[in-house]
N, C-alpha and C. Protein backbone atom coordinates (compact mmCIF):
# COMPACT_ATOMS: atom_id res chain seq x y z
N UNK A 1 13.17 -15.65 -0.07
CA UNK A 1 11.89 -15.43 -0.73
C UNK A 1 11.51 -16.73 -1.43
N UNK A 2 10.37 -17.16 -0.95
CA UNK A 2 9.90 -18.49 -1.93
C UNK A 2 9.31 -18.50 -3.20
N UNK A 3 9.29 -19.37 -3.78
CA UNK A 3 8.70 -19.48 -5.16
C UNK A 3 7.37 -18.58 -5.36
N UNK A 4 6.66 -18.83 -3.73
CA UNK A 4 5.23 -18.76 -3.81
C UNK A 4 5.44 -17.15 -3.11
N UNK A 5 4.56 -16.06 -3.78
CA UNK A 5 5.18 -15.19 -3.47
C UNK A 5 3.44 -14.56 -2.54
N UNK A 6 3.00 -15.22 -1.60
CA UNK A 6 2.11 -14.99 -0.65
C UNK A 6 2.26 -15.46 0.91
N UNK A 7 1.25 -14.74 1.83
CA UNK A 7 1.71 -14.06 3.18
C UNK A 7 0.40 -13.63 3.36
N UNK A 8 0.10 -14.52 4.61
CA UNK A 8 -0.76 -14.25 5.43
C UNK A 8 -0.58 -13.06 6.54
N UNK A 9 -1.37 -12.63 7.14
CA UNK A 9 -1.08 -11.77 8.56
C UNK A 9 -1.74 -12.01 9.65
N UNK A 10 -2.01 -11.81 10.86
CA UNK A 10 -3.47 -11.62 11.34
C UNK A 10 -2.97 -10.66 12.84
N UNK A 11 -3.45 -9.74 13.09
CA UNK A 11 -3.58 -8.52 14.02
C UNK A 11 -4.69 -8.53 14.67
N UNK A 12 -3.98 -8.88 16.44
CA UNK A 12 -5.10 -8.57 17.46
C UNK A 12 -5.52 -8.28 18.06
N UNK A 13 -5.56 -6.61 18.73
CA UNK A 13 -5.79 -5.56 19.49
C UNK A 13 -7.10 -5.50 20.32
N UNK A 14 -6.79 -4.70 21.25
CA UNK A 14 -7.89 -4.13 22.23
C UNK A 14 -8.67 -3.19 21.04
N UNK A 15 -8.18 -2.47 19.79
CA UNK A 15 -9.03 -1.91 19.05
C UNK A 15 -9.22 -2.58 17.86
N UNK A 16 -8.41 -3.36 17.28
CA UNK A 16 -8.97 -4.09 15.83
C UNK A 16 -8.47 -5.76 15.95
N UNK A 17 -9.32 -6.49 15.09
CA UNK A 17 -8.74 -7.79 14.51
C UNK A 17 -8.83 -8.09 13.32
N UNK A 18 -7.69 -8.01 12.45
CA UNK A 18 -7.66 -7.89 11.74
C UNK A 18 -6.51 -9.39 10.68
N UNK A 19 -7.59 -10.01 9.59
CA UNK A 19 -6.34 -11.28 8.74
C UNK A 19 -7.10 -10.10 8.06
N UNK A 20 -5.09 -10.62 7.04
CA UNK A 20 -5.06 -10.29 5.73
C UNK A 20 -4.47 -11.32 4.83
N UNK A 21 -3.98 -11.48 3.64
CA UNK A 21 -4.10 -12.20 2.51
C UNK A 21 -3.22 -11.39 1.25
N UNK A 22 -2.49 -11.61 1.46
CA UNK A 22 -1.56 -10.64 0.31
C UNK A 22 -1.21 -12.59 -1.05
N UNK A 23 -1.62 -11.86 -2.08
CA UNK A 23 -0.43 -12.02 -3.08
C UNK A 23 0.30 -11.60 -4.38
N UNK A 24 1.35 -10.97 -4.03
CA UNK A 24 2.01 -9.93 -5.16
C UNK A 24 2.16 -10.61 -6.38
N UNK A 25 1.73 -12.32 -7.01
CA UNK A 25 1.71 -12.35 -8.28
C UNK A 25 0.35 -12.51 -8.80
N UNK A 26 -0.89 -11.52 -7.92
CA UNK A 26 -2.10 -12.12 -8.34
C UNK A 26 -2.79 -11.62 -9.78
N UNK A 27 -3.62 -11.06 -9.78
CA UNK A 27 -4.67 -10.73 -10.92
C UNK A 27 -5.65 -9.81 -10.92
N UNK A 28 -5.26 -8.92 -9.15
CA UNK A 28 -6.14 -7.85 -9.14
C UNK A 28 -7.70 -8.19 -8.35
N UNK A 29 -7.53 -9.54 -7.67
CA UNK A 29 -8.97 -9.61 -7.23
C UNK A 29 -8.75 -9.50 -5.28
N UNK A 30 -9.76 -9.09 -5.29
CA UNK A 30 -9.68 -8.45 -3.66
C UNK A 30 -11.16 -8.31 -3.32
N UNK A 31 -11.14 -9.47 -2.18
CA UNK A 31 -12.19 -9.07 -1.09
C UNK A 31 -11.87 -8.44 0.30
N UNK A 32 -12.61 -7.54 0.57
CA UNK A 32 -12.26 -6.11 1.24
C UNK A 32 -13.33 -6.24 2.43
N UNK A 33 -13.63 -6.61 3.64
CA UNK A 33 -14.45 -6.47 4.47
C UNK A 33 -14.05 -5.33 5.59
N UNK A 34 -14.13 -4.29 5.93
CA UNK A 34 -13.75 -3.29 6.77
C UNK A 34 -14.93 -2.21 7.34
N UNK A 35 -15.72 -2.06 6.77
CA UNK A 35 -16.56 -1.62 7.52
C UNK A 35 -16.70 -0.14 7.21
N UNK A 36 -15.78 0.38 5.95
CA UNK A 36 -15.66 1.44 5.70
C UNK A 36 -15.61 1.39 3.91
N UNK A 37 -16.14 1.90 3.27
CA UNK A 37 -16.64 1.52 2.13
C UNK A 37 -15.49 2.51 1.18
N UNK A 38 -15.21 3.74 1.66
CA UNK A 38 -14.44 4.59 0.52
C UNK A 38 -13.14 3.97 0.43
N UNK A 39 -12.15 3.76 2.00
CA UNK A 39 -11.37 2.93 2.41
C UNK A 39 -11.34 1.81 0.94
N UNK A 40 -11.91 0.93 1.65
CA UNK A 40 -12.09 -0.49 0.45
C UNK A 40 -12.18 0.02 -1.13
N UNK A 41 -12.89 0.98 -1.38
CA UNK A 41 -12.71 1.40 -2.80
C UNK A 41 -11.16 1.63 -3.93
N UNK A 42 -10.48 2.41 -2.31
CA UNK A 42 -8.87 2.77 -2.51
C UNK A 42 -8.20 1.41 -2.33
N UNK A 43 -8.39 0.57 -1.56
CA UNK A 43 -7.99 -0.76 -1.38
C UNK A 43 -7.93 -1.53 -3.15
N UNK A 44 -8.98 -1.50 -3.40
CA UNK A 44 -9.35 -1.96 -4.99
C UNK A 44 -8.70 -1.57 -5.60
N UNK A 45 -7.94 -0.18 -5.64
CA UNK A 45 -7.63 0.34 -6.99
C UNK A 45 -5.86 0.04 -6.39
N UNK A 46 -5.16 -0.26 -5.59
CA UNK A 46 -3.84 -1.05 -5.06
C UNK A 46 -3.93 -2.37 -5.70
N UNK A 47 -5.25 -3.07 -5.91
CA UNK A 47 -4.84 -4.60 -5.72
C UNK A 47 -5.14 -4.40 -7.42
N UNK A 48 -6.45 -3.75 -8.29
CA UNK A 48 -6.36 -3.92 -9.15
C UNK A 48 -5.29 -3.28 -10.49
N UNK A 49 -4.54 -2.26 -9.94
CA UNK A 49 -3.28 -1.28 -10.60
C UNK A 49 -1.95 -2.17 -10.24
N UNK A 50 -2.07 -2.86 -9.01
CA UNK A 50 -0.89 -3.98 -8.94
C UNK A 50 -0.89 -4.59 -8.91
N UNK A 51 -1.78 -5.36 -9.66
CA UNK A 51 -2.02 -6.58 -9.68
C UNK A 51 -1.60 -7.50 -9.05
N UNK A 52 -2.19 -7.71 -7.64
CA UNK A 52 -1.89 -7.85 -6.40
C UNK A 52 -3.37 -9.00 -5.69
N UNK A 53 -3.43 -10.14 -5.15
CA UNK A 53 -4.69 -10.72 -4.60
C UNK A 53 -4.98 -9.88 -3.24
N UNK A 54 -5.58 -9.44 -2.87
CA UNK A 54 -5.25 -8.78 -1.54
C UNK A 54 -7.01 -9.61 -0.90
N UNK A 55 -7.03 -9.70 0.12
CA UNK A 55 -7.84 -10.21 1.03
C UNK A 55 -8.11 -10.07 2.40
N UNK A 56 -9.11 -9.06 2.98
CA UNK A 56 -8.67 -8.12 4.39
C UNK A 56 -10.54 -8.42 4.95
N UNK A 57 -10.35 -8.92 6.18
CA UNK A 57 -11.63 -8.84 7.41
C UNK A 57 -10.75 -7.93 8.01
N UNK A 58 -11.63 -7.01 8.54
CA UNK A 58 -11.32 -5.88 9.36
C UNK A 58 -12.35 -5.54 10.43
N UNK A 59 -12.04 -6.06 11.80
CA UNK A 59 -13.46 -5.62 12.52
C UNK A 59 -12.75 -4.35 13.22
N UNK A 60 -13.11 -3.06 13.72
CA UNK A 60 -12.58 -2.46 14.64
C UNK A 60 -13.28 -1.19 15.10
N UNK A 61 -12.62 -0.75 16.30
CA UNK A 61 -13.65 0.21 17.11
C UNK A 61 -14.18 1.53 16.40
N UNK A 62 -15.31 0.90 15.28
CA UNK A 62 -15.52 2.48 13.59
C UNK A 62 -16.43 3.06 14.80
N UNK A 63 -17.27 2.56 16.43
CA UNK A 63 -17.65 3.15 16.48
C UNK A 63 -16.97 4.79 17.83
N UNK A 64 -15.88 4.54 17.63
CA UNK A 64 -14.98 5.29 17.77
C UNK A 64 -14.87 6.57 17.00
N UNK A 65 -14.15 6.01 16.00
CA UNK A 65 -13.50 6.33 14.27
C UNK A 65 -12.53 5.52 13.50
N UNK A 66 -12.48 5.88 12.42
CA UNK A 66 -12.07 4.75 11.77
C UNK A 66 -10.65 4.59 11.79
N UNK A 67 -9.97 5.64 12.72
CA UNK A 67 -8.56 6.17 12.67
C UNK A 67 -7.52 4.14 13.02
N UNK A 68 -8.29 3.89 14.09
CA UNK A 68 -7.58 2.08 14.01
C UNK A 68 -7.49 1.36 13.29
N UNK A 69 -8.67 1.28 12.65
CA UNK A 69 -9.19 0.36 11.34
C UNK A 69 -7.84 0.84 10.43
N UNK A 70 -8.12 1.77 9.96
CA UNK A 70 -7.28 2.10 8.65
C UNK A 70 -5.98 1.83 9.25
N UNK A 71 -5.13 2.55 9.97
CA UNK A 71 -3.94 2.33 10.54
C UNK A 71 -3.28 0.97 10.60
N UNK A 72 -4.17 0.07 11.27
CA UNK A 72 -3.98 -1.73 11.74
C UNK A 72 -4.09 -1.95 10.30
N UNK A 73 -4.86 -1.53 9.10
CA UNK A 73 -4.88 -2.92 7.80
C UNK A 73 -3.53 -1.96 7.15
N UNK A 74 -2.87 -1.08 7.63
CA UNK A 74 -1.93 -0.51 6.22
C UNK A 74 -0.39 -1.38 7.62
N UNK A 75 -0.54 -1.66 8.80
CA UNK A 75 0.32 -2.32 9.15
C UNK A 75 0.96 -3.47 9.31
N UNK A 76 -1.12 -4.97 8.88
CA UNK A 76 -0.90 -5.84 8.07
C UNK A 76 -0.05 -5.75 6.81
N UNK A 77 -0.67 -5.27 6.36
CA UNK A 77 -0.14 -4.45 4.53
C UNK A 77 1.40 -4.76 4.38
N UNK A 78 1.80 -3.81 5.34
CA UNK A 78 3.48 -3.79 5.05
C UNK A 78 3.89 -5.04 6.16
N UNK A 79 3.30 -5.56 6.80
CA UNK A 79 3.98 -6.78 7.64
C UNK A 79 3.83 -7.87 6.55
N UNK A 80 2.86 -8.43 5.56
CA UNK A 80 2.51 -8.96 4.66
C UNK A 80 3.43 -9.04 3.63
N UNK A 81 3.89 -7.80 3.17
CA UNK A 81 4.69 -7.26 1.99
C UNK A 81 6.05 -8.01 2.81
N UNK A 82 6.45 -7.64 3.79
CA UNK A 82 7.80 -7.58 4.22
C UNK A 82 8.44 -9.22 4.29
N UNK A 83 7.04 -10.08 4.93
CA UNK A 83 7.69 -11.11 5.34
C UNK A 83 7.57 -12.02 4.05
N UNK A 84 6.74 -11.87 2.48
CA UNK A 84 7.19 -12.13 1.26
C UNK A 84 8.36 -11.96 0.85
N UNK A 85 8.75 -10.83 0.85
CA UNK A 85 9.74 -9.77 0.17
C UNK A 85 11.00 -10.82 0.71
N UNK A 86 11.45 -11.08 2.16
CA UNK A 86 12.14 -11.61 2.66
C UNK A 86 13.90 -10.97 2.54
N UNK A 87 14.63 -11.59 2.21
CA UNK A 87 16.07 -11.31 1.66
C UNK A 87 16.05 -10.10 0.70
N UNK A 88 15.11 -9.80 -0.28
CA UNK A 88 14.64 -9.23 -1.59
C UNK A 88 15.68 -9.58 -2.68
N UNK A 89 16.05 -11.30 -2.50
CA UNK A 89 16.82 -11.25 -3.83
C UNK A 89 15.83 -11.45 -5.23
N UNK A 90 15.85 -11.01 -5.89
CA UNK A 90 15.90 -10.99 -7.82
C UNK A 90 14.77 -9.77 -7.70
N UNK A 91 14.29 -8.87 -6.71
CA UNK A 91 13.41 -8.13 -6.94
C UNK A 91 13.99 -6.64 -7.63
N UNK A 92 13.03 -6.22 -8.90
CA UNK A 92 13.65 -4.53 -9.11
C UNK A 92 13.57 -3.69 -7.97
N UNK A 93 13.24 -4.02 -6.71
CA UNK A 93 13.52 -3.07 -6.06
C UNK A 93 12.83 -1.40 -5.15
N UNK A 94 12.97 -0.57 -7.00
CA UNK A 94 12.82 0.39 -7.09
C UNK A 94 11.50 0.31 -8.21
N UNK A 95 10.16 1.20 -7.74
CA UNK A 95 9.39 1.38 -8.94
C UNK A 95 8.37 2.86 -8.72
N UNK A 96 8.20 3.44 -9.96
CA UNK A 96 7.60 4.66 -10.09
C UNK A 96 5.77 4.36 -10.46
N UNK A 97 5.38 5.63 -10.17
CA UNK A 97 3.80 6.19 -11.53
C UNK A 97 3.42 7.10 -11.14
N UNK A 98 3.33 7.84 -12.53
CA UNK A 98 2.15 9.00 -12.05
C UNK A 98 1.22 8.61 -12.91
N UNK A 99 -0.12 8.95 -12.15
CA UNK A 99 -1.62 8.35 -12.67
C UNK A 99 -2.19 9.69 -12.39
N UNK A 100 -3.31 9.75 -14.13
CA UNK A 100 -3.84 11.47 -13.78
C UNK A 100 -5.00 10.72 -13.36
N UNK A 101 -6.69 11.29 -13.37
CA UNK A 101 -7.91 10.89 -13.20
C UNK A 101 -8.41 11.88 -13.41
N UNK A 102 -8.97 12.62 -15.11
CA UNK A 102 -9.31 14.02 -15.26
C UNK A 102 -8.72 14.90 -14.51
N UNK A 103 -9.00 15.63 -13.95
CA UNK A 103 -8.01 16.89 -13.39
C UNK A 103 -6.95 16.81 -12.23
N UNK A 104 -6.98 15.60 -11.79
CA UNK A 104 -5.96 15.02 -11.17
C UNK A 104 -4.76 14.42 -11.33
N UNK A 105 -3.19 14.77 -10.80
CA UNK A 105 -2.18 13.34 -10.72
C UNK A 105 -1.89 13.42 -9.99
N UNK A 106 -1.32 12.54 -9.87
CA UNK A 106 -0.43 11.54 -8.42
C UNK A 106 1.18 11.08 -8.60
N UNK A 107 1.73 11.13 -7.89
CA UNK A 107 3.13 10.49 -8.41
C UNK A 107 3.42 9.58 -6.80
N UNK A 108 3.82 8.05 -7.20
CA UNK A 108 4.40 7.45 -6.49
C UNK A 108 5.93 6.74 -6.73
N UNK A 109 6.73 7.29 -6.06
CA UNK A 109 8.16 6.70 -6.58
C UNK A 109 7.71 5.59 -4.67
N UNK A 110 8.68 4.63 -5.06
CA UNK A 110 8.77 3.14 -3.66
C UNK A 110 10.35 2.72 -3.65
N UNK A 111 10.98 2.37 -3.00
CA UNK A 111 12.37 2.06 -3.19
C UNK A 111 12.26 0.65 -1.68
N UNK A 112 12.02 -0.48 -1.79
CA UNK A 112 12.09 -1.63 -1.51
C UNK A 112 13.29 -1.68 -0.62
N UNK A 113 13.66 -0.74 0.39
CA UNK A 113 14.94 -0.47 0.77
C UNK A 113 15.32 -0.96 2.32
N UNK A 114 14.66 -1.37 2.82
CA UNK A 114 14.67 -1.91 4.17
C UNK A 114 14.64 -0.84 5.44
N UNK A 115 14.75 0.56 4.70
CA UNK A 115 14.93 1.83 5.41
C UNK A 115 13.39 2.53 5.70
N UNK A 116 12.67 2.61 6.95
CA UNK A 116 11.02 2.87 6.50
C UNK A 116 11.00 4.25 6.49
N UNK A 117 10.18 5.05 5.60
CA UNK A 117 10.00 6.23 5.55
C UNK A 117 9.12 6.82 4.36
N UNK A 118 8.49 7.61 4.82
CA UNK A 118 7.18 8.55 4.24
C UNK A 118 7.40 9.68 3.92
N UNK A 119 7.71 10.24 2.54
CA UNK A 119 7.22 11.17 2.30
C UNK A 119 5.99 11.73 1.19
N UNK A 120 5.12 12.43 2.04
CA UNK A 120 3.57 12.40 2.07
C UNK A 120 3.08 14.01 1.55
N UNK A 121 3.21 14.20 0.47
CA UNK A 121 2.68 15.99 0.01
C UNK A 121 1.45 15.62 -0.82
N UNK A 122 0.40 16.00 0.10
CA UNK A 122 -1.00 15.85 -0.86
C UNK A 122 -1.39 16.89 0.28
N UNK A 123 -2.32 17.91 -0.53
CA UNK A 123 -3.20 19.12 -0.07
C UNK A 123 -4.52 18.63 -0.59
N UNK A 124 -5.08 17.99 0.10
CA UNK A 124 -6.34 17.57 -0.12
C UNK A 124 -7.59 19.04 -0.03
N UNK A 125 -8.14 19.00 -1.28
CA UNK A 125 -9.21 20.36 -1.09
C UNK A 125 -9.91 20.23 -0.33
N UNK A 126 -10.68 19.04 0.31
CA UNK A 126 -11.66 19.57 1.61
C UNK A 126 -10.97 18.02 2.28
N UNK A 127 -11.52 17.96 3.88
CA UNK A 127 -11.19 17.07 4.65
C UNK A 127 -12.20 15.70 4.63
N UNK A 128 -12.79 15.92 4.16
CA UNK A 128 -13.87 14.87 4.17
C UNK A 128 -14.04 14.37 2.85
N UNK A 129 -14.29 12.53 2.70
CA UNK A 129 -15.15 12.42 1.01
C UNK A 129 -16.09 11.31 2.23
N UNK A 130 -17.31 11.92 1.56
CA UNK A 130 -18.05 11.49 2.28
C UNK A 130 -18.11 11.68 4.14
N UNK A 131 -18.08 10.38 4.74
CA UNK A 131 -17.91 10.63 6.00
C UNK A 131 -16.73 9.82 6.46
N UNK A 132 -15.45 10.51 5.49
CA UNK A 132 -14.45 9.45 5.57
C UNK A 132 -13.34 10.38 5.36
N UNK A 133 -12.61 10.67 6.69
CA UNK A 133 -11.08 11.77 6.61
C UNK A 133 -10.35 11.86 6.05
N UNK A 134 -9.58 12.45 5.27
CA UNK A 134 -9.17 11.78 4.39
C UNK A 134 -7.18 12.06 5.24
N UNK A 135 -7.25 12.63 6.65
CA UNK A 135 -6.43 12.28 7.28
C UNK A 135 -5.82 11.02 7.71
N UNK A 136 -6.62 10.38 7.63
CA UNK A 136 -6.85 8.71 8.21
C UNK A 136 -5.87 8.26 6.86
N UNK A 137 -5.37 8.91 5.60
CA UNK A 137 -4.86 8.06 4.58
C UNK A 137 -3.32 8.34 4.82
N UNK A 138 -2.90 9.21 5.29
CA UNK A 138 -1.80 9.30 5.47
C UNK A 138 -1.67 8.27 6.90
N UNK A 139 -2.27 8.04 7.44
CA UNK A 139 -1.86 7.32 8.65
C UNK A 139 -1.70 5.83 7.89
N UNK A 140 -2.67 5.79 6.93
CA UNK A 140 -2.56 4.36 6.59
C UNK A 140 -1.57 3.71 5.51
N UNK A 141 -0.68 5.09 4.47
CA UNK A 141 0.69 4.84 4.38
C UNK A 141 1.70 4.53 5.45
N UNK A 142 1.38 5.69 6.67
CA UNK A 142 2.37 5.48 7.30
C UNK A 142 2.80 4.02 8.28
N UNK A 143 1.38 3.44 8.73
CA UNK A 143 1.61 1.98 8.71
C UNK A 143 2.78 0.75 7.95
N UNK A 144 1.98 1.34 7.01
CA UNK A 144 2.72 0.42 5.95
C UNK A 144 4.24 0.51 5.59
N UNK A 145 4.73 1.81 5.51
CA UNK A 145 6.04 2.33 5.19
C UNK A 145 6.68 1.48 6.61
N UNK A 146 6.17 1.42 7.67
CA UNK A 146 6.79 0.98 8.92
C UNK A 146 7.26 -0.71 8.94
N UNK A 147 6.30 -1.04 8.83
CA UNK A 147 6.31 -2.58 8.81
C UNK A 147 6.80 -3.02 7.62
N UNK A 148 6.27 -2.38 6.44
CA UNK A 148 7.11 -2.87 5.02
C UNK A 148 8.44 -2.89 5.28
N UNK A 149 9.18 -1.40 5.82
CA UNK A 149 10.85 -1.18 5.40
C UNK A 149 10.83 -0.74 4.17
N UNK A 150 9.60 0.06 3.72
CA UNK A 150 10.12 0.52 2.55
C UNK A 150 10.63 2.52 2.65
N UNK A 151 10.95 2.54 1.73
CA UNK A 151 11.05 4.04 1.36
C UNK A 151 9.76 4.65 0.57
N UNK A 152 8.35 5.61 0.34
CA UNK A 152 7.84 5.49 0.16
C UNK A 152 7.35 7.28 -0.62
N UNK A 153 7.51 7.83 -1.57
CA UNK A 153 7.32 9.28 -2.04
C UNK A 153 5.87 9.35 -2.43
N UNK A 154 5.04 9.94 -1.84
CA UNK A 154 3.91 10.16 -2.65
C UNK A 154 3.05 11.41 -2.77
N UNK A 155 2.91 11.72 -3.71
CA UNK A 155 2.84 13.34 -4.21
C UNK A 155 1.33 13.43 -4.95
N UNK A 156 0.54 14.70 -4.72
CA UNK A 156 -0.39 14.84 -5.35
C UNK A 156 -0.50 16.21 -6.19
N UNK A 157 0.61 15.89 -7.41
CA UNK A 157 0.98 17.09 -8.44
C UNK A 157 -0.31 17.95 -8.13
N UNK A 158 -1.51 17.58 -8.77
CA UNK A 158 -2.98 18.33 -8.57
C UNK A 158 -4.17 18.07 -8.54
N UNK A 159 -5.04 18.69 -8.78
CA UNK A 159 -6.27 18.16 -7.82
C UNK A 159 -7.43 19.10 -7.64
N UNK A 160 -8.60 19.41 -8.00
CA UNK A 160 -9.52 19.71 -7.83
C UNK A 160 -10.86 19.42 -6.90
N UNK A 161 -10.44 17.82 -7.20
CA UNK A 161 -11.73 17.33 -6.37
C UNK A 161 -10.95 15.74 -5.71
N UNK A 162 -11.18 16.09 -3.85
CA UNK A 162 -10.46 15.83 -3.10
C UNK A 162 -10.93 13.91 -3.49
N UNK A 163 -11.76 13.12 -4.19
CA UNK A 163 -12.18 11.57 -4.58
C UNK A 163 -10.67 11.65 -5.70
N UNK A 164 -10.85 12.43 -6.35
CA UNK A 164 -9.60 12.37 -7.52
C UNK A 164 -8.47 12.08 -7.25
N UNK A 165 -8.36 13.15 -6.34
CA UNK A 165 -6.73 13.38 -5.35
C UNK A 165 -6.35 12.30 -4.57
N UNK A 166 -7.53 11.13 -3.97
CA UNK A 166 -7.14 10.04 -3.26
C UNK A 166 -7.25 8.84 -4.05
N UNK A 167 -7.86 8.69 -5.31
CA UNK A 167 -7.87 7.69 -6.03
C UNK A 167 -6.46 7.88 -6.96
N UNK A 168 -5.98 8.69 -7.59
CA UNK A 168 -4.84 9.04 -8.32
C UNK A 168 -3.54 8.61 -7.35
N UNK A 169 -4.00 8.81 -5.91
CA UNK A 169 -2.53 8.14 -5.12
C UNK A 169 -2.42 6.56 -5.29
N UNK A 170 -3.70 6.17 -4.45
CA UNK A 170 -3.83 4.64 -4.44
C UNK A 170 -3.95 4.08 -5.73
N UNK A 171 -3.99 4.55 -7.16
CA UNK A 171 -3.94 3.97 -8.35
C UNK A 171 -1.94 3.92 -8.60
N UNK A 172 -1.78 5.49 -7.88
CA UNK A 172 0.13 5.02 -8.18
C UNK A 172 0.55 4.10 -7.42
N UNK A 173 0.12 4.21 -6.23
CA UNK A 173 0.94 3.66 -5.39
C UNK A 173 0.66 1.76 -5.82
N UNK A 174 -0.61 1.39 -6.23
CA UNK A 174 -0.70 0.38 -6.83
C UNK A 174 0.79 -0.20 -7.93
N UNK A 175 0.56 1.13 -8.61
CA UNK A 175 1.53 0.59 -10.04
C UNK A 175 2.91 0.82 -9.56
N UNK A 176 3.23 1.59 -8.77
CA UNK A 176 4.65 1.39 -8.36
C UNK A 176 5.06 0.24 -7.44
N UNK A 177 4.27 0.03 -6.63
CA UNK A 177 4.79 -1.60 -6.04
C UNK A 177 4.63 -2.96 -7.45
N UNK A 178 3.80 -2.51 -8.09
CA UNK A 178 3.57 -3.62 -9.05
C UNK A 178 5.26 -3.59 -9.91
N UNK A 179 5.88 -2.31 -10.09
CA UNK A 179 7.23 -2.28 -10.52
C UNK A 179 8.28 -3.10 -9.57
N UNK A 180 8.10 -2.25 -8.53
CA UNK A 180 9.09 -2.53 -7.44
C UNK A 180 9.60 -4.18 -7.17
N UNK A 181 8.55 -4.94 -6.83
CA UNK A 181 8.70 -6.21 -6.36
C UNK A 181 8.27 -6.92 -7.76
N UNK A 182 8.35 -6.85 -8.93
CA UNK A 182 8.61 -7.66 -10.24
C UNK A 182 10.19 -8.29 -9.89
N UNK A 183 9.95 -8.95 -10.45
CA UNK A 183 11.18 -10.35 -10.50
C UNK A 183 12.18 -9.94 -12.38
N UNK A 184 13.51 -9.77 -11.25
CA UNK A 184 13.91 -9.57 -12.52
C UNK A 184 14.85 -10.69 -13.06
N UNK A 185 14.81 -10.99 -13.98
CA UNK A 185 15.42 -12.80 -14.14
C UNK A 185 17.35 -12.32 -14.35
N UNK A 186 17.60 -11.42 -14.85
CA UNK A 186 19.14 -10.51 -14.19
C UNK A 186 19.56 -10.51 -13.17
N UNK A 187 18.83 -10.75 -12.01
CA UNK A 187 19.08 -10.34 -10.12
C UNK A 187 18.54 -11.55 -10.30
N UNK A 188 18.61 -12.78 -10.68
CA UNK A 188 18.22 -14.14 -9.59
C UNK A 188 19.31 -14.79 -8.50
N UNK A 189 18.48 -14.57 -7.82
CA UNK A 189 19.30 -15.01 -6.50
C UNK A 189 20.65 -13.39 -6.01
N UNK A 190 20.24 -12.51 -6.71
CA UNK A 190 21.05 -11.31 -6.08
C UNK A 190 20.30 -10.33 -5.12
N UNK A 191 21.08 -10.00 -4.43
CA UNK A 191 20.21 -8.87 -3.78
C UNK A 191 20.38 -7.64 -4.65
N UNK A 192 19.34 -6.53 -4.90
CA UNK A 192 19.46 -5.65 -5.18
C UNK A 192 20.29 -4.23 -4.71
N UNK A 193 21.64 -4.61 -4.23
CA UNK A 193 22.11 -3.71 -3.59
C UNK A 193 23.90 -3.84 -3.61
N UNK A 194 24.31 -2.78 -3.45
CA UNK A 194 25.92 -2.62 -3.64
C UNK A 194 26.49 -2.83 -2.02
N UNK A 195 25.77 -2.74 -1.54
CA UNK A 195 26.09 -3.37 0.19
C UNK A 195 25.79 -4.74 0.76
N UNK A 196 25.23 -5.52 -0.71
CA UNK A 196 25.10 -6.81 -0.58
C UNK A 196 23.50 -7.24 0.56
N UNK A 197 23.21 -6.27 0.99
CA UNK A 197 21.83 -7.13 1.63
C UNK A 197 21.15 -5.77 2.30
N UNK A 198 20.07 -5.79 2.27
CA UNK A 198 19.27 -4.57 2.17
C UNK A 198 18.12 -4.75 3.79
């Protein structure tokens, strides 16, 4: 892992092309081009809860559906994350949040584990916000959990109104990577692990 803790991507399919722009010691600023506006909203609240630079052109077949689009930028995402992350020596690793939003919370536990996997319990009250599935969000963890190597819990304790229920995830899931991959000056130069490399 280098000093400089940023990672380019770029993805180029028969359905999307897609650069991205990750950097996990940023300040929360993110330009979002995708072509899907609620998408990018949830994008915002990752880069600004983890304070994270994030930077995504996204062209892809929306006139399809948006099911590629979203999928291809959450597989930048974790290809981005992963090839920073590198070895994962001095990183905590492991990081939590639950975030309410009025009648909403969310809980995201992340474990930086090299092992990929999703688990995904949100009962979204209707299928749609706007003209935007809100099926398409689990696909676009599951991207990410793949290519990251991470371990990934994300729960939607409750929920009334299905904007709540998807902003309360992407606000945890923000603040738990913002835990996870903090630098802990205890683990410099260690890996975080009793098996010596993760």
């Amino acid at each position: 892992m280098s000093n400089e803790r940023v990672a380019s991507v770029r993805r180029d399919t028969k359905e999307t092309q897609i650069q991205l722009s990750l950097n996990l010691d940023g300040s929360g600023l993110c330009d979002l081009q995708t072509g899907l506006p609620f998408f990018e909203h949830m994008l915002t609240q990752v880069a600004r809860h983890g304070l994270v630079d994030l930077t995504i052109d996204a062209k892809g077949d929306l006139e399809i559906d948006a099911h590629h689009t979203v999928e291809d930028v959450g597989i930048v995402l974790g290809q981005a994350l992963n090839k920073i992350v590198g070895d994962k020596k001095g990183i905590c690793r492991y990081g939590y949040a639950y975030v309410p939003l009025d009648e909403a919370l969310s809980r995201a536990v992340i474990d930086i584990s090299g092992r990929p996997g999703l688990e995904y319990r949100v009962d979204y009250v209707r299928s749609r916000i706007g003209d935007f599935d809100v099926d398409l969000l689990r696909e676009f963890f599951h991207g990410f959990v793949n290519h990251a190597q991470v371990t990934l819990h994300l729960d939607n304790l409750r929920g009334d109104n299905a904007h709540h229920q998807a902003e309360t995830l992407f606000k945890a899931f923000g603040r738990a990577l913002r835990m996870a991959v903090a630098l802990d000056p205890r683990m410099a130069g260690q890996i975080p692990s009793t098996k010596g490399s993760l």
